[in-house]
Protein backbone atom coordinates (compact mmCIF):
# COMPACT_ATOMS: atom_id res chain seq x y z
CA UNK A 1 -36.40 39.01 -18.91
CA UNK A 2 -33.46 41.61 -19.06
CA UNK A 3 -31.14 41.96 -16.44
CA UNK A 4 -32.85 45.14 -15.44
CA UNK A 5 -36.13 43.81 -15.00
CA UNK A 6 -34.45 40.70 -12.97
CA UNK A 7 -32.93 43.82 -10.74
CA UNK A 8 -36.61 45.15 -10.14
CA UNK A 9 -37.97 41.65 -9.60
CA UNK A 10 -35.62 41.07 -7.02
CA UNK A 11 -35.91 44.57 -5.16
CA UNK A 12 -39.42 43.75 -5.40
CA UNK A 13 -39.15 40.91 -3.13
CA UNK A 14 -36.39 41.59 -1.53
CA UNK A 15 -34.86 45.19 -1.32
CA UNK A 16 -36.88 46.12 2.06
CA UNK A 17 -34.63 43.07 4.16
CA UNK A 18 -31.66 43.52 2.05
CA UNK A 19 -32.43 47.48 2.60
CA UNK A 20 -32.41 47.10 6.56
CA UNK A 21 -29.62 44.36 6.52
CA UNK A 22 -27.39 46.79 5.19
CA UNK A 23 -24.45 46.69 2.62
CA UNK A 24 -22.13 44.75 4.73
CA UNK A 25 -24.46 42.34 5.70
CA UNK A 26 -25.94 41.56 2.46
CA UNK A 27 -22.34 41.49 0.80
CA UNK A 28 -22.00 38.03 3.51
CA UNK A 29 -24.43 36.71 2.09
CA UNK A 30 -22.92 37.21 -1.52
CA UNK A 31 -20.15 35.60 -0.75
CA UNK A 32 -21.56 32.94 1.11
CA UNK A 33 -23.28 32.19 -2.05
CA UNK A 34 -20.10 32.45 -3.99
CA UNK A 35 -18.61 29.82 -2.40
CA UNK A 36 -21.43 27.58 -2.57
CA UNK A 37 -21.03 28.63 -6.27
CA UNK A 38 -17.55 27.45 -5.96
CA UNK A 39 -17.96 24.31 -4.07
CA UNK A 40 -21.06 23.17 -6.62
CA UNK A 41 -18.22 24.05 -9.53
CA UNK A 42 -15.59 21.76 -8.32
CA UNK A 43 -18.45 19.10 -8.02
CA UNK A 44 -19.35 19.59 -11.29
CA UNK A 45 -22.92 19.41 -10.42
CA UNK A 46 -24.92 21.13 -13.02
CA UNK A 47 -28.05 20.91 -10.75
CA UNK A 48 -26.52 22.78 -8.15
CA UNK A 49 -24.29 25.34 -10.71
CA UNK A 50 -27.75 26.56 -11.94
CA UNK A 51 -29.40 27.40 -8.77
CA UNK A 52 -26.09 28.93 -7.25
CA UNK A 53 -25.65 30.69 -10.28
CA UNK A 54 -29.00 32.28 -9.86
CA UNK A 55 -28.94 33.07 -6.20
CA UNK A 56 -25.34 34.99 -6.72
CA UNK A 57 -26.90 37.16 -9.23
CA UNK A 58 -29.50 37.46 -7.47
CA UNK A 59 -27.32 38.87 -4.21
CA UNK A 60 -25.26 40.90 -6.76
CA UNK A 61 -27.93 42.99 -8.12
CA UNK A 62 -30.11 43.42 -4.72
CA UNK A 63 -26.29 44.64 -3.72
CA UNK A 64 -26.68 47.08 -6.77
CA UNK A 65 -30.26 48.17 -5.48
CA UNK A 66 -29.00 49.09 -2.23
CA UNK A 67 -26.26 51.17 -3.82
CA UNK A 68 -28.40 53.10 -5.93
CA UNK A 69 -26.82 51.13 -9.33
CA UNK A 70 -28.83 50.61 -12.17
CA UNK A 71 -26.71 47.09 -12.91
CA UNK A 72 -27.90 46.81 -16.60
CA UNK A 73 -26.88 50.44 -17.82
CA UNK A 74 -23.54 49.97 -15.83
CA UNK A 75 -22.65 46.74 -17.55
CA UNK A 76 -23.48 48.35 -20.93
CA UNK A 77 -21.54 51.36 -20.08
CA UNK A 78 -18.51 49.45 -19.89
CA UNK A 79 -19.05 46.07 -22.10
CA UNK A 80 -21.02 47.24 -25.02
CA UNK A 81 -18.01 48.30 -27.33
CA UNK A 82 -16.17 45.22 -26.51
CA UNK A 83 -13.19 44.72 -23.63
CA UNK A 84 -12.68 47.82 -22.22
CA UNK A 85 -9.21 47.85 -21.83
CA UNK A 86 -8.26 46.65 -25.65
CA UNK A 87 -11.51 47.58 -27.19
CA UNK A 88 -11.76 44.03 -29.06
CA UNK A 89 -14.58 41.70 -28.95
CA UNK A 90 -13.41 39.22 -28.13
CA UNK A 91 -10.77 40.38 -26.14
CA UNK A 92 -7.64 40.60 -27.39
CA UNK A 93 -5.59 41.16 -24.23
CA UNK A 94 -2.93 38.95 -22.99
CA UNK A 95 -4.72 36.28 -20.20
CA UNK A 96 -3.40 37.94 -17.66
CA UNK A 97 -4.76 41.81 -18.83
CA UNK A 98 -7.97 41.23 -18.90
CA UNK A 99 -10.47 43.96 -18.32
């Protein structure tokens, strides 16, 4: 599955509450995710990584629905020649430049 059709399978089952929820809402929900990202991280439990990893992409991308963004063609956009600030792949900017 590419990341585009994960978009469309999400806003397939979820776009119409996400939709009505709003931006702001569904953005609390991101984060709330994120930091059950975060807290499954410092754990180290691989378990829970996985499925946190999935439901934060999944809220990013239904965010990317709402807004009208096509999340696969904006990633290429900007990643496909390499780091888009030096251009390298990998990255050659200093740790603290990167794009």
């Amino acid at each position: 599955m590419t990341i585009g059709e994960f978009q469309e399978t999400i806003r397939k089952i979820y776009f119409n509450k996400d939709n009505e929820r709003g931006l702001d809402g569904t953005f609390s929900w991101f984060i709330e995710e994120v930091g059950e990202l975060s807290r499954a991280m410092r754990n180290k439990d691989l378990p829970a990584m996985k499925e946190e990893f999935a439901d934060v992409l999944a809220w990013l991308v239904s965010m990317a629905s709402i807004c009208g963004v096509d999340i696969e063609s904006a990633a290429m956009e900007k990643y496909s020649a390499g780091c888009p600030k030096c251009g390298s792949s990998p990255c050659a900017c200093p740790a603290d430049r990167r794009g």
